[in-house]
Protein backbone atom coordinates (compact mmCIF):
# COMPACT_ATOMS: atom_id res chain seq x y z
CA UNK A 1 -14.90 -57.57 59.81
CA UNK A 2 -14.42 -58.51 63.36
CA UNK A 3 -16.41 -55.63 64.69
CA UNK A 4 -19.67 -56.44 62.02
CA UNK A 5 -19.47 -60.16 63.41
CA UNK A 6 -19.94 -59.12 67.06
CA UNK A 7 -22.52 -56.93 66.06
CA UNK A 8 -24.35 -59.29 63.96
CA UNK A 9 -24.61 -61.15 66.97
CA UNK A 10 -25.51 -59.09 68.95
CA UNK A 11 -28.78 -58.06 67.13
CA UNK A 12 -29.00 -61.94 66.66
CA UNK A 13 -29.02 -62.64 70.35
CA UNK A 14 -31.22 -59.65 71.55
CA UNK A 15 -33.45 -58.21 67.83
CA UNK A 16 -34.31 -54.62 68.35
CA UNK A 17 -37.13 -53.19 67.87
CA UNK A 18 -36.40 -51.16 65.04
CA UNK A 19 -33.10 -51.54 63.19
CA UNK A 20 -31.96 -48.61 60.96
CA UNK A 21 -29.61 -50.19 58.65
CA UNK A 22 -29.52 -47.89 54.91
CA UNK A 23 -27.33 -49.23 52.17
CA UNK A 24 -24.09 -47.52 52.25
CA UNK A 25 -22.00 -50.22 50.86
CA UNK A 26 -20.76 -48.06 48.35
CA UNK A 27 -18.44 -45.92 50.65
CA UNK A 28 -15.85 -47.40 53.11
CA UNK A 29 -15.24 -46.70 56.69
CA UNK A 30 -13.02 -44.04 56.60
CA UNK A 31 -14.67 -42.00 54.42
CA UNK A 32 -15.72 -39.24 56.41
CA UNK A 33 -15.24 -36.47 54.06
CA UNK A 34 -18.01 -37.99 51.69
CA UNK A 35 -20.79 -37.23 54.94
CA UNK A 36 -22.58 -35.35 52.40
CA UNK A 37 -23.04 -38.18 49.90
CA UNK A 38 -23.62 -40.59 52.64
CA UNK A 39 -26.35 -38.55 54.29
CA UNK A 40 -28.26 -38.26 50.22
CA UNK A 41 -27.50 -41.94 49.97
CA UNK A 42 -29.75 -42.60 53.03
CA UNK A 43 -32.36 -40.57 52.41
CA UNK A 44 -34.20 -43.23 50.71
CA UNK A 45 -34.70 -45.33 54.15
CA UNK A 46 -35.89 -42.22 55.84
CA UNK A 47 -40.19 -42.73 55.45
CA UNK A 48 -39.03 -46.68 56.18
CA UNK A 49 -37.24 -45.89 59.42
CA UNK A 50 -40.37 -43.69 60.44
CA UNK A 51 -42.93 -46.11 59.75
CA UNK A 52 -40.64 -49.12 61.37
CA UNK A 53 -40.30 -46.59 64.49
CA UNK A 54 -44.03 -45.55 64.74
CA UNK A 55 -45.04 -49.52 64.40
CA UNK A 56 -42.42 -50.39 67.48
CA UNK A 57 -44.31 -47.27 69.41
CA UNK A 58 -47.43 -48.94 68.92
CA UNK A 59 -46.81 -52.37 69.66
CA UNK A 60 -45.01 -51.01 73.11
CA UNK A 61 -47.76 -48.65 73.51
CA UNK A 62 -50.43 -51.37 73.59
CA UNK A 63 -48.42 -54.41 75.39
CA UNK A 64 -49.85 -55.93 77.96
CA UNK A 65 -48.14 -55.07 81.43
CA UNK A 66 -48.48 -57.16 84.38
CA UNK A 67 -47.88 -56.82 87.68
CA UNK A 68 -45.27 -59.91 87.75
CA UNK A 69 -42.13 -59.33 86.14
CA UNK A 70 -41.77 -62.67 84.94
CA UNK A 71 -45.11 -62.36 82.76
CA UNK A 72 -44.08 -58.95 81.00
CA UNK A 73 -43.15 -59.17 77.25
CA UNK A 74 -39.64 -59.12 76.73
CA UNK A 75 -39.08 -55.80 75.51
CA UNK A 76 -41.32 -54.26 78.95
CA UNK A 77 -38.56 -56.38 80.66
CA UNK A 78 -35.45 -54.46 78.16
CA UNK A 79 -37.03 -51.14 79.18
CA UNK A 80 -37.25 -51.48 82.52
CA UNK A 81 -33.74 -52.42 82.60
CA UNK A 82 -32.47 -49.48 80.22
CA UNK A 83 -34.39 -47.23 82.74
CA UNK A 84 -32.90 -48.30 85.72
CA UNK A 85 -29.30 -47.93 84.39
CA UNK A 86 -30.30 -44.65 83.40
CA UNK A 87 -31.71 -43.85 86.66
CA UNK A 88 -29.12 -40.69 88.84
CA UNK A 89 -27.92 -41.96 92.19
CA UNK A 90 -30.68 -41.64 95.17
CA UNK A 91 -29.63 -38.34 97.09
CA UNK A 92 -26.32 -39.07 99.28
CA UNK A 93 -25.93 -42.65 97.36
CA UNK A 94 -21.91 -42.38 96.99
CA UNK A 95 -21.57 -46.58 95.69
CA UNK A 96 -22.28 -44.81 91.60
CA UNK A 97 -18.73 -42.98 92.45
């Protein structure tokens, strides 16, 4: 309960763009062996997640970017972040050790 509280949160605090959530109430958290059920039970969401992920593509696609950081959209802002983390070490940079 903890855990969903943090969560909820979280995606309160900073919304995604796209948030895959299918209705698996009906199984608990340590039902692993029931992947197969789980899976079928999601199914349903699957042309809702694809729409919802093509939308966020477009509106991305189309934002306006400007040359001041401070005037970007906030999600340009989230991405340029998330890319820098991701970003390897410049060549002989030893401080990501």
């Amino acid at each position: 309960m903890m855990m969903q509280n943090i969560l909820n949160a979280r995606v309160a605090r900073h919304p995604p763009d796209v948030l895959i959530k299918p209705d698996i109430s009906d199984f608990r958290i340590l039902e692993f062996y029931r992947a197969r059920a789980i899976l079928k039970a999601s199914e349903a969401f699957i042309d809702d997640a694809k729409r919802d992920i093509e939308a966020a593509i477009q509106r991305f696609e189309h934002a306006p970017v400007s040359a001041d950081p401070e005037k970007r959209p906030e999600q340009i802002r989230r991405f340029a972040r998330a890319e820098w983390r991701r970003r390897p070490p410049a060549h002989g940079d030893r401080s990501a050790d």
